[in-house]
Protein backbone atom coordinates (compact mmCIF):
# COMPACT_ATOMS: atom_id res chain seq x y z
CA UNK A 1 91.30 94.27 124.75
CA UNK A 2 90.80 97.81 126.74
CA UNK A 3 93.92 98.89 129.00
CA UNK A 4 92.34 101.21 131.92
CA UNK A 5 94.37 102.79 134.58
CA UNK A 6 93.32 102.51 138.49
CA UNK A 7 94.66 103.88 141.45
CA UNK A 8 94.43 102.42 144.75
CA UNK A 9 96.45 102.72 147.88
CA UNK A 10 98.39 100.04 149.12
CA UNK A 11 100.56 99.89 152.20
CA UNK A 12 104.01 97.65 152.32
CA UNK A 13 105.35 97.02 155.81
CA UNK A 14 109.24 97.54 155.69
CA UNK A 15 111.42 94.76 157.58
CA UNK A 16 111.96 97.15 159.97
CA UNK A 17 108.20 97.55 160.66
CA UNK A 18 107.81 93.80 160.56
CA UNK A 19 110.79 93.75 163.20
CA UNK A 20 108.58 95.95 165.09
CA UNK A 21 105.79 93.67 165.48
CA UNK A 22 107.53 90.66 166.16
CA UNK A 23 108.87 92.80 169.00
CA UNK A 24 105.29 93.69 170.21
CA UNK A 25 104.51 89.40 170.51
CA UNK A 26 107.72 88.67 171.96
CA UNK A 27 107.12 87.17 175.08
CA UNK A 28 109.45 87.81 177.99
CA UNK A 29 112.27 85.06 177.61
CA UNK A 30 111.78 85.44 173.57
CA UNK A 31 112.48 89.23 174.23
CA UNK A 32 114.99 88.61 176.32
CA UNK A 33 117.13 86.60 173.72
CA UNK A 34 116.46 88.79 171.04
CA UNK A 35 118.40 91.47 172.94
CA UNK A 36 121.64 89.15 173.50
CA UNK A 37 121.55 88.46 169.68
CA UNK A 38 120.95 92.61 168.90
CA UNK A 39 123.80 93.30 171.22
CA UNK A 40 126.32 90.27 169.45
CA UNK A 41 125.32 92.05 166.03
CA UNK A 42 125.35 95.53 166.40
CA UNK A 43 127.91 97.29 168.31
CA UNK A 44 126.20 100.03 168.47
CA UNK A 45 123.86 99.43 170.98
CA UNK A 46 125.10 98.99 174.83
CA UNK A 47 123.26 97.12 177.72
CA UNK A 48 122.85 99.65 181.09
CA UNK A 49 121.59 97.94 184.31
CA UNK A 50 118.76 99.21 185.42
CA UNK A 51 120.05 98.73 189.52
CA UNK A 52 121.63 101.69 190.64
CA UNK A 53 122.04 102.19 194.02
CA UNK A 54 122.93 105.91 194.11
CA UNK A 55 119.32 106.37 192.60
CA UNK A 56 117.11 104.49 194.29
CA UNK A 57 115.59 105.58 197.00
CA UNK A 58 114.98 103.28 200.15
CA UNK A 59 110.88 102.91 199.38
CA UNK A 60 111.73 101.79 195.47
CA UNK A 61 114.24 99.22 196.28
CA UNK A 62 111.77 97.53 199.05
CA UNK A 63 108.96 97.33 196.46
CA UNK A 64 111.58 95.63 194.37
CA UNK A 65 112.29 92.99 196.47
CA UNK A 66 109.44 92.68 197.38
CA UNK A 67 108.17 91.74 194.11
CA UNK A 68 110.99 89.28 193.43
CA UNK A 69 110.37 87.23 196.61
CA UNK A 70 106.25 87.44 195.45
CA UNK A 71 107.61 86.40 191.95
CA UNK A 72 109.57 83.84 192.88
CA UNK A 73 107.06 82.72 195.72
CA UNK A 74 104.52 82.12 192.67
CA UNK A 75 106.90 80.44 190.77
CA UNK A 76 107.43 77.67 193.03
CA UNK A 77 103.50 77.22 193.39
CA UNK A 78 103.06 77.42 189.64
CA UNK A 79 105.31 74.97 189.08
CA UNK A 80 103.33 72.09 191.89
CA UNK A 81 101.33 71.32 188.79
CA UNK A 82 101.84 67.87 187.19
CA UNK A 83 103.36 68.46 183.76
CA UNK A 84 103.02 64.98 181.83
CA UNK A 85 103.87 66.14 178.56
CA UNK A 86 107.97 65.76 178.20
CA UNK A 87 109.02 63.00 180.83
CA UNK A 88 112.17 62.63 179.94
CA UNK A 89 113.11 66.47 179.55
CA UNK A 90 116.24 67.94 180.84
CA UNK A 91 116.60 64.25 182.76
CA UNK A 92 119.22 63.72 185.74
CA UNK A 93 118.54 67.46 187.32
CA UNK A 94 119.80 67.65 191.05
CA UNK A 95 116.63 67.56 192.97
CA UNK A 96 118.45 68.05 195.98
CA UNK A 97 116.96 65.83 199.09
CA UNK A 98 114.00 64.99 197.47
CA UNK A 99 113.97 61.51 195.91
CA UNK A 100 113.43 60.59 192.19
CA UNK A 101 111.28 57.71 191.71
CA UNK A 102 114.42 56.71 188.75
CA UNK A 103 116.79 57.21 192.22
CA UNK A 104 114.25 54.91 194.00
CA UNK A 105 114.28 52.02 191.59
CA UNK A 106 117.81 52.30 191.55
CA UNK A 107 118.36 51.38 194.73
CA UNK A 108 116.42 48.56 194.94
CA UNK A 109 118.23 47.17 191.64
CA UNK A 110 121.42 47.57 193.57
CA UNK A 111 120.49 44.39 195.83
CA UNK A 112 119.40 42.23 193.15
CA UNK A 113 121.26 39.14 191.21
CA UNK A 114 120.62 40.11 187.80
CA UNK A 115 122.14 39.49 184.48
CA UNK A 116 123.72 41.93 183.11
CA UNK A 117 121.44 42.18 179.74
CA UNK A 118 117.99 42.16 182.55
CA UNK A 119 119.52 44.59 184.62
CA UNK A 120 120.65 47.10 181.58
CA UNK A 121 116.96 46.74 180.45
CA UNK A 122 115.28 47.30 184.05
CA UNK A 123 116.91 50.33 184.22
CA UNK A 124 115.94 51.37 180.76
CA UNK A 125 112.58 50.69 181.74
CA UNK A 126 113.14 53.08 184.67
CA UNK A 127 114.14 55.94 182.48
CA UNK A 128 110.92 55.52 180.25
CA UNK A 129 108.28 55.73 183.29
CA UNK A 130 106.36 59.07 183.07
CA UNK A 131 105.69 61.25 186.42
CA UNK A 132 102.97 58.53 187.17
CA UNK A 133 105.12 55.82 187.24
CA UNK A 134 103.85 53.99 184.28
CA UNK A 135 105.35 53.17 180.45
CA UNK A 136 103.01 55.11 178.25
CA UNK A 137 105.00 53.45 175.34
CA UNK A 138 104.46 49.95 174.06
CA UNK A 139 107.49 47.44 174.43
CA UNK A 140 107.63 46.66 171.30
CA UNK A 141 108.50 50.75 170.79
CA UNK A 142 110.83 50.37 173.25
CA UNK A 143 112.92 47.56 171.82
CA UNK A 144 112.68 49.84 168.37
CA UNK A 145 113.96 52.37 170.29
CA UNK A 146 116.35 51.03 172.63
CA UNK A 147 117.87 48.41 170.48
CA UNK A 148 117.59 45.71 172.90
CA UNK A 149 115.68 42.57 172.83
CA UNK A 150 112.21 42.07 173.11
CA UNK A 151 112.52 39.28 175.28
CA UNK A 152 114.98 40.75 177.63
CA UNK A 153 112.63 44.24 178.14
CA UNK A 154 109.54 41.73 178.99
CA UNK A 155 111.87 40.13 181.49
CA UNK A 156 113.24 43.32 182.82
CA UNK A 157 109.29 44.81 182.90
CA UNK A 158 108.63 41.79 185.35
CA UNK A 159 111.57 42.51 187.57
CA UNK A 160 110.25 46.02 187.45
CA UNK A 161 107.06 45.68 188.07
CA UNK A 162 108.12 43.80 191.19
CA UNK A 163 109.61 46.74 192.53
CA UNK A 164 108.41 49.54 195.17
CA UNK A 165 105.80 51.59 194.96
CA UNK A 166 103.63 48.71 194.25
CA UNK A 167 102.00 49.41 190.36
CA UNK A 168 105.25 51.12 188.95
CA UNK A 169 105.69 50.03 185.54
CA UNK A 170 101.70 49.09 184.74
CA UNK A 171 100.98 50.06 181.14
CA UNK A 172 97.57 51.34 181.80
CA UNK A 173 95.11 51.91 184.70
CA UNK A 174 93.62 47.88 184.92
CA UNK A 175 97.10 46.40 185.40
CA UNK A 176 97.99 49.11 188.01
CA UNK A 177 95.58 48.48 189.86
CA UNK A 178 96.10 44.34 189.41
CA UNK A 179 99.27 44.73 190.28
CA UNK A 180 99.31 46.37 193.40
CA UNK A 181 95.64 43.98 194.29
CA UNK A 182 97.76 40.72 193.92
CA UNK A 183 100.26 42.06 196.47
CA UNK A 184 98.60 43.33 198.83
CA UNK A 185 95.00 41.33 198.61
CA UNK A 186 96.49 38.48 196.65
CA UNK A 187 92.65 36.11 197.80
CA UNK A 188 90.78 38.73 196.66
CA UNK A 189 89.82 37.51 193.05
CA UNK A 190 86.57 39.53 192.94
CA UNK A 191 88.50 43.22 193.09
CA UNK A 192 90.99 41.55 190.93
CA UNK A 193 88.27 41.01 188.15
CA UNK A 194 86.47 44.09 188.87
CA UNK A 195 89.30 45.66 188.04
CA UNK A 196 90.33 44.28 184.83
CA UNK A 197 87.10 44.24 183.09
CA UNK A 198 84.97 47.09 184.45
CA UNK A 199 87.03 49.83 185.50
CA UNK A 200 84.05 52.33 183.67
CA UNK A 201 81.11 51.20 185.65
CA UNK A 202 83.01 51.25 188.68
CA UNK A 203 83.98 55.19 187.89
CA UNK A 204 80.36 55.64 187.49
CA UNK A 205 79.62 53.84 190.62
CA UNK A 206 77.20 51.44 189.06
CA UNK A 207 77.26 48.36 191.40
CA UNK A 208 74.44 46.97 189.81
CA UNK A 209 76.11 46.92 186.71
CA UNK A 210 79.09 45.44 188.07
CA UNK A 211 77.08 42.17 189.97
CA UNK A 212 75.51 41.44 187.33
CA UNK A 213 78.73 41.38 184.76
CA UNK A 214 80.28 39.71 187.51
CA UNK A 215 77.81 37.80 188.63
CA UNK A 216 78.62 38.07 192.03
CA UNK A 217 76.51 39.97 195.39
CA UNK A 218 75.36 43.34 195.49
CA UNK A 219 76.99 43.90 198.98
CA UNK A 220 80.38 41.52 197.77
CA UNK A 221 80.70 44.02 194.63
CA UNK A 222 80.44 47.05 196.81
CA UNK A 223 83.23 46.09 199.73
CA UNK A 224 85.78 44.87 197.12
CA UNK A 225 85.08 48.36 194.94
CA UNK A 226 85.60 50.01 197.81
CA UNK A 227 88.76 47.96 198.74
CA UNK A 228 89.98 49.12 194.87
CA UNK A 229 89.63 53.00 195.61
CA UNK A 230 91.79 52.59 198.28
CA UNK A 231 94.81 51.18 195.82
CA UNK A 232 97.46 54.16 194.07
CA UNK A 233 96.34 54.60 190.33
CA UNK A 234 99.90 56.78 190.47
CA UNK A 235 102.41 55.10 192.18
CA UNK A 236 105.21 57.80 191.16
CA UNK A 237 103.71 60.76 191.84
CA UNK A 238 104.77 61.10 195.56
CA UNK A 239 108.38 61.35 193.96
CA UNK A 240 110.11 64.08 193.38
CA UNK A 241 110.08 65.04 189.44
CA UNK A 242 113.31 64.61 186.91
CA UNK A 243 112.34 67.94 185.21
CA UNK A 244 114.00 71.03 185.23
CA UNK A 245 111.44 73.86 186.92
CA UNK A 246 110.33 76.40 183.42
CA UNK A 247 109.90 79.77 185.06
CA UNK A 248 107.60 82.02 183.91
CA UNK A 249 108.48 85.55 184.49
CA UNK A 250 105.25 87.67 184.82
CA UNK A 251 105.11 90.64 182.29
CA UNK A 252 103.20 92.70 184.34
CA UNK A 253 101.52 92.74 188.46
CA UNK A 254 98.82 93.67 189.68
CA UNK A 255 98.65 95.37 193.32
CA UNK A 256 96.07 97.26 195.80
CA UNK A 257 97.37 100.64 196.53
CA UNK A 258 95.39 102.07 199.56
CA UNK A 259 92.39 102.26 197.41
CA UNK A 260 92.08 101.07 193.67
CA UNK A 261 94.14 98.91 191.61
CA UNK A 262 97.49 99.32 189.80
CA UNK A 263 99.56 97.54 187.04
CA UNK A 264 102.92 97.74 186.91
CA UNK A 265 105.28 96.74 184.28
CA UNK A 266 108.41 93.97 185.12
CA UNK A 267 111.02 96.25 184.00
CA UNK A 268 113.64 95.22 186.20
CA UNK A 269 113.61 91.89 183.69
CA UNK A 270 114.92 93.63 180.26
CA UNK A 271 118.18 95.46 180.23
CA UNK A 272 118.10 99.17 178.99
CA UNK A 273 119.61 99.48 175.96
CA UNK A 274 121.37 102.82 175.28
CA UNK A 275 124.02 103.80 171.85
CA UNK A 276 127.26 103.74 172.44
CA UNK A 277 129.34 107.04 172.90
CA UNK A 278 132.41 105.82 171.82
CA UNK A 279 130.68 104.70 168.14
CA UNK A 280 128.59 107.90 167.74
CA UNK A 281 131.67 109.72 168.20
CA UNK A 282 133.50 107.89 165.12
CA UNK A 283 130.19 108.76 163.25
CA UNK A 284 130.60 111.96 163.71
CA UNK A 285 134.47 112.63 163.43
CA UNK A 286 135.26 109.78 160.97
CA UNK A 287 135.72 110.95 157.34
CA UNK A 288 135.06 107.25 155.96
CA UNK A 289 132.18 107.27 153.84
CA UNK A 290 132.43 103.40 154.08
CA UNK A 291 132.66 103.29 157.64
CA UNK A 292 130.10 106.17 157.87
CA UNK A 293 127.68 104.47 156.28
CA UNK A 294 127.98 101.01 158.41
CA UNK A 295 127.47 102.76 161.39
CA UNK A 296 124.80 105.04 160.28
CA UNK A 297 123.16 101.94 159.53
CA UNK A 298 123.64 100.60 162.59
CA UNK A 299 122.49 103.80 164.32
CA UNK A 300 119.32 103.70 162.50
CA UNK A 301 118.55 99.66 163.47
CA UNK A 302 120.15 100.33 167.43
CA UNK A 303 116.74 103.26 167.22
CA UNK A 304 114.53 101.07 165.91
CA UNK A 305 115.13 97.86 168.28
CA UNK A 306 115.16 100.54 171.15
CA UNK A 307 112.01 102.34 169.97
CA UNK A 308 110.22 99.05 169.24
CA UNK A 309 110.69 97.86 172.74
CA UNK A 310 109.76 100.90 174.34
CA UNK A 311 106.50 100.75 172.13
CA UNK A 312 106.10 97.30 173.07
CA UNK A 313 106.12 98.00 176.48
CA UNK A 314 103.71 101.02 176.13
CA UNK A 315 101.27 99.17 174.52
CA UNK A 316 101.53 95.90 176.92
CA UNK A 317 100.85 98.71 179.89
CA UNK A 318 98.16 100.47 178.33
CA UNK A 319 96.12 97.29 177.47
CA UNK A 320 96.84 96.05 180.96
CA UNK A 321 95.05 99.46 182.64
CA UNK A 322 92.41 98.44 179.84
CA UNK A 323 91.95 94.79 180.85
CA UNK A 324 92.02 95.99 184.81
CA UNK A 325 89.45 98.10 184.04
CA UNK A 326 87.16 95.88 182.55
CA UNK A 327 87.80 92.81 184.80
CA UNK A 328 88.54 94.69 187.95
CA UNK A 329 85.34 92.23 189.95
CA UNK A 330 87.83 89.12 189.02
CA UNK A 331 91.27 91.16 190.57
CA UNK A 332 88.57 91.94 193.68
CA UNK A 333 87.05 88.50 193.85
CA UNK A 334 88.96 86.15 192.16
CA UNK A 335 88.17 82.98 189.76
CA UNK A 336 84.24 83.13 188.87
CA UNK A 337 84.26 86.66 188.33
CA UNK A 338 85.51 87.47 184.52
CA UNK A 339 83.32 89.66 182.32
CA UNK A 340 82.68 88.65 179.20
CA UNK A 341 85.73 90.55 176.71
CA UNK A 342 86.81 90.93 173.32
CA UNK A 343 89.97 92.22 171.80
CA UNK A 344 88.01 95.23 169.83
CA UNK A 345 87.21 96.54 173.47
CA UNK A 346 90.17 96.92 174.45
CA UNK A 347 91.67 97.86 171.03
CA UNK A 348 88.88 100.77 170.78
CA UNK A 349 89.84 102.14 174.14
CA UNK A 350 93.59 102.12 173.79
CA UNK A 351 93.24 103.06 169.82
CA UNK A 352 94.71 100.77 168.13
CA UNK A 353 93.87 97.75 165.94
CA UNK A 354 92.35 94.59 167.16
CA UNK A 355 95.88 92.79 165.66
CA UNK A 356 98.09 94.82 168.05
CA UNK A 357 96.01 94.02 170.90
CA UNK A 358 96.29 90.75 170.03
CA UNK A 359 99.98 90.40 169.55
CA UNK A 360 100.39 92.60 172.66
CA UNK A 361 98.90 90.20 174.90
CA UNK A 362 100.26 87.04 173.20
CA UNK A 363 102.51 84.58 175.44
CA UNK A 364 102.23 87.86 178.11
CA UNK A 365 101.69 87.31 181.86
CA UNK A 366 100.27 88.91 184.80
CA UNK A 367 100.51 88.26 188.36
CA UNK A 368 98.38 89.37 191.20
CA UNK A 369 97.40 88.12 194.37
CA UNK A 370 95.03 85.31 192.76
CA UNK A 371 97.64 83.94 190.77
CA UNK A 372 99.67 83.76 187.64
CA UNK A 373 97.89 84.81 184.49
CA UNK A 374 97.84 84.93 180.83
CA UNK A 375 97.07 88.05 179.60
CA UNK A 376 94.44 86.05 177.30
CA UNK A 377 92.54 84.42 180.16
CA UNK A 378 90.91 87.58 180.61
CA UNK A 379 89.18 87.45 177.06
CA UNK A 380 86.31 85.67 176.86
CA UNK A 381 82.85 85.77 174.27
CA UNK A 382 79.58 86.75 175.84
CA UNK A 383 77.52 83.69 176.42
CA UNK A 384 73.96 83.56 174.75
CA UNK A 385 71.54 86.18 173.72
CA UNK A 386 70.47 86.79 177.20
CA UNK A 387 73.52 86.25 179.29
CA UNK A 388 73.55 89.15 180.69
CA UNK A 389 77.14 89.80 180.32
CA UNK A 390 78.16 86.39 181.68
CA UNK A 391 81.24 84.81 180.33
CA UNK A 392 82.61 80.97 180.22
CA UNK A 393 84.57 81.67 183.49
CA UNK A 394 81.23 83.01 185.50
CA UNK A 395 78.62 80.39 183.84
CA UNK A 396 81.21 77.36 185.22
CA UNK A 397 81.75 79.33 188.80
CA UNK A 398 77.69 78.91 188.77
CA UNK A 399 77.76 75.49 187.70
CA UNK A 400 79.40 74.21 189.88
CA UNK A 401 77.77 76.23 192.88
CA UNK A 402 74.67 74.43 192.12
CA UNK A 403 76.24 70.92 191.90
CA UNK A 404 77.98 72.23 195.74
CA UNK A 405 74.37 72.78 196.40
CA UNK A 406 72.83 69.45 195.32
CA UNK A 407 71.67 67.12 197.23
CA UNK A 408 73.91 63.94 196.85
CA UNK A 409 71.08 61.72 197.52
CA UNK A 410 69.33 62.88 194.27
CA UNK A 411 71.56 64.26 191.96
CA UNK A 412 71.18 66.83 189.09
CA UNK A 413 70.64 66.03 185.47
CA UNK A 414 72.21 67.99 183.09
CA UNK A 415 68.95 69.39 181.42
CA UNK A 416 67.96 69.88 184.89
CA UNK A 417 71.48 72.38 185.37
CA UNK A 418 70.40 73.56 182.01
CA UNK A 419 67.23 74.61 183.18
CA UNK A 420 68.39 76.02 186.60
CA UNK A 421 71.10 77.90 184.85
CA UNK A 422 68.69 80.04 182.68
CA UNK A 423 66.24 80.63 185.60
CA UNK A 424 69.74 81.91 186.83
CA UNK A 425 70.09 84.58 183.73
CA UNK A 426 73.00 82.01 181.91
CA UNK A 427 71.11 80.40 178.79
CA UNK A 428 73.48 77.44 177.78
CA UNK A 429 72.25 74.37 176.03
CA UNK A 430 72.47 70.85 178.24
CA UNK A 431 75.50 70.18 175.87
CA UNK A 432 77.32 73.03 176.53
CA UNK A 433 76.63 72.43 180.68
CA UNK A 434 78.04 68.90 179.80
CA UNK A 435 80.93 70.47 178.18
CA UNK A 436 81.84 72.83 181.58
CA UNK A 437 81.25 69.89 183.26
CA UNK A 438 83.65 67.82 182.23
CA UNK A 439 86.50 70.37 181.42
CA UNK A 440 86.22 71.30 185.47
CA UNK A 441 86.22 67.55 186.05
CA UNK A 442 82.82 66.77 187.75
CA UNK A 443 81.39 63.47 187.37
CA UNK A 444 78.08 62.89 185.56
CA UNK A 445 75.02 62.06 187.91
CA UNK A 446 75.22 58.59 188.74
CA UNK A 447 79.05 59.50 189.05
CA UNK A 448 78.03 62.24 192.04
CA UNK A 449 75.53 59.95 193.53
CA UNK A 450 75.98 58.66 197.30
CA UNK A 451 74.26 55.65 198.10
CA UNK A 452 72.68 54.99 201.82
């Protein structure tokens, strides 16, 4: 056995250095909580507003409201967007006027005869409908769940689906559609089987397909899939929503002054934290050593927190400028227009590592007059040896150009995309055209095809 000595240099982050960074990825509302809980623990540290009349000048205060009207202006557009994912969040918020389809189905319940066991499990039923108006869970959940009968939810799902809009309560696409056909086409037995059993060839438009599954005419097959695209697939969505709107407050904006570009930072958002008078007097005339050294360990955490934010928001402006540089076509011309970008650009301009660039940016946002942004939309990999600095976001803008351009007649293949799209300069494989294809929601080609 040999003992040798070696001497390398390793760094340790302190937790005040790890506070640091988890300052730097904070996003805003994160940030903003952090504060409230810094503030609870350490007396030290007092919250200034940042308003104050008697300094701001008539021009500032303009901009400023300004900005919050834009801010809240995209907030309410952001916030249009369907947003399937938690139904039941935050249910029985005051919509104001606007009806709830759960408000709608309650009035109709009102001027039934039910029992009371149907009518407690219609009304469950109500509450479980997502935004489209159907019950993405299986009854046989729902009874787990709920506790009531099986037989009384399969009773109260008839009685619901009985109900206005016509296709509330369907459990999936077919019986949406099959309800709302036996209503209001209740003779029509073709669209009625066309729409349980080939709901896929009719997305594709394959008629042929259709007759002879069905076995019925060409000309028959067309008018009654015609007939079915006329029919709701989401009977609740013309309701207003149960959810609480989730702001998101930009991080940063983007305007045109006169001639170029400029990012500002949200301050007006965070408080400004400042150390108390009244504690750094006790330091400083108490003879204490006890209390002396709590508060001189408070100090030195109220610096840090205060010196961590200001860093944070440093670094959040400076890759900002970066990122405007860079992608300044896309704040010009919108959607279509992003350069291809890594982190290590950015993190060699501003000069610092590729990790602080990345936390910088993380759950960040940026608003200009194209819309509400993640900071990490505008980093994207360089597509293909001979892309020619074309990114993701510029090789979709061109796909779909050239399906715009298409005639409808005669459709484009994907290898035939493929092929224009490298004549083009963008050198993508048919799979990856596929890919764009379906992630911007474009039909394949018998999908786009018109027929005479």
């Amino acid at each position: 056995m040999e003992l040798n000595l070696v001497q390398k240099q390793t760094q340790t982050l302190s937790p005040l250095m790890m506070q640091s960074m988890e300052i730097l990825q904070m996003g805003t509302q994160e940030l903003m909580e952090f504060v409230d809980k810094t503030l609870q623990e350490n007396p030290v540290l007092e919250r200034e507003d940042r308003f104050d009349s008697g300094e701001e000048d008539g021009e500032l205060l303009r901009r400023k409201l300004e900005w919050l009207e834009s801010n809240d202006r995209q907030n309410r557009t952001y916030y249009q967007q369907d947003d399937e994912d938690r139904p039941l969040e935050n249910y029985g918020v005051d919509q104001g006027e606007e009806e709830t389809l759960y408000a709608h189905i309650l009035f109709q319940i009102r001027g039934m005869e039910l029992d009371p066991a149907i009518r407690e499990s219609v009304i469950f039923l109500a509450e479980s409908l997502d935004r489209s108006g159907w019950l993405d869970e299986s009854l046989e959940v729902l009874a787990e769940d709920s506790g009531l009968p099986m037989a009384d939810l399969e009773e109260g799902l008839r009685h619901l689906q009985s109900l206005e809009p016509a296709g509330v309560g369907a459990r999936n696409l077919s019986e949406c559609l099959c309800i709302q056909l036996r209503r209001l086409y209740p003779r029509d037995l073709l669209a009625l089987r066309i729409a349980q059993e080939c709901l896929e060839p009719l997305a594709r438009n394959q008629y042929g397909l259709i007759a002879r599954r069905v076995g019925a005419d060409a000309q028959k097959v067309r008018t009654a899939c015609d007939r079915i695209r006329t029919l709701n697939p989401r009977p609740g969505a013309g309701f207003a929503g149960r959810e609480a709107p989730h702001y998101i407050t930009p991080d940063l904006r983007v305007v045109w002054e006169y001639d170029h570009f400029e990012v500002y930072p949200n301050d007006q958002c965070f408080p400004e934290l400042s150390l108390s008078g009244y504690y750094t007097r006790m330091l400083r005339e108490c003879g204490e050593q006890e209390v002396q050294n709590y508060l001189s360990d408070k100090v030195r955490q109220a610096k840090w927190v205060m010196r961590s934010i200001e860093q944070r928001r440093s670094t959040l402006l400076s890759c900002a400028k970066c990122i405007l540089k860079f992608q300044e076509e896309f704040f010009r011309q919108g959607p279509g227009h992003l350069l291809p970008l890594a982190l290590s650009d950015v993190a060699e301009v501003v000069g610092v590592h590729e990790s602080t660039v990345s936390r910088a940016v993380k759950d960040k946002y940026l608003q200009c007059d194209k819309g509400l942004y993640p900071l990490s939309y505008f980093f994207s990999r360089k597509l293909g040896e001979g892309g020619e600095g074309m990114s993701p976001d510029t090789a979709k803008a061109l796909l779909r150009r050239l399906i715009d351009e298409e005639d409808k007649h005669k459709p484009l293949s994907d290898q035939h995309l493929c092929e224009l799209m490298t004549e083009e300069g963008c050198q993508i494989s048919r799979r990856t055209v596929a890919k764009y294809r379906e992630e911007m929601n474009i039909p394949c080609t018998s999908g786009r095809k018109l027929f005479a």
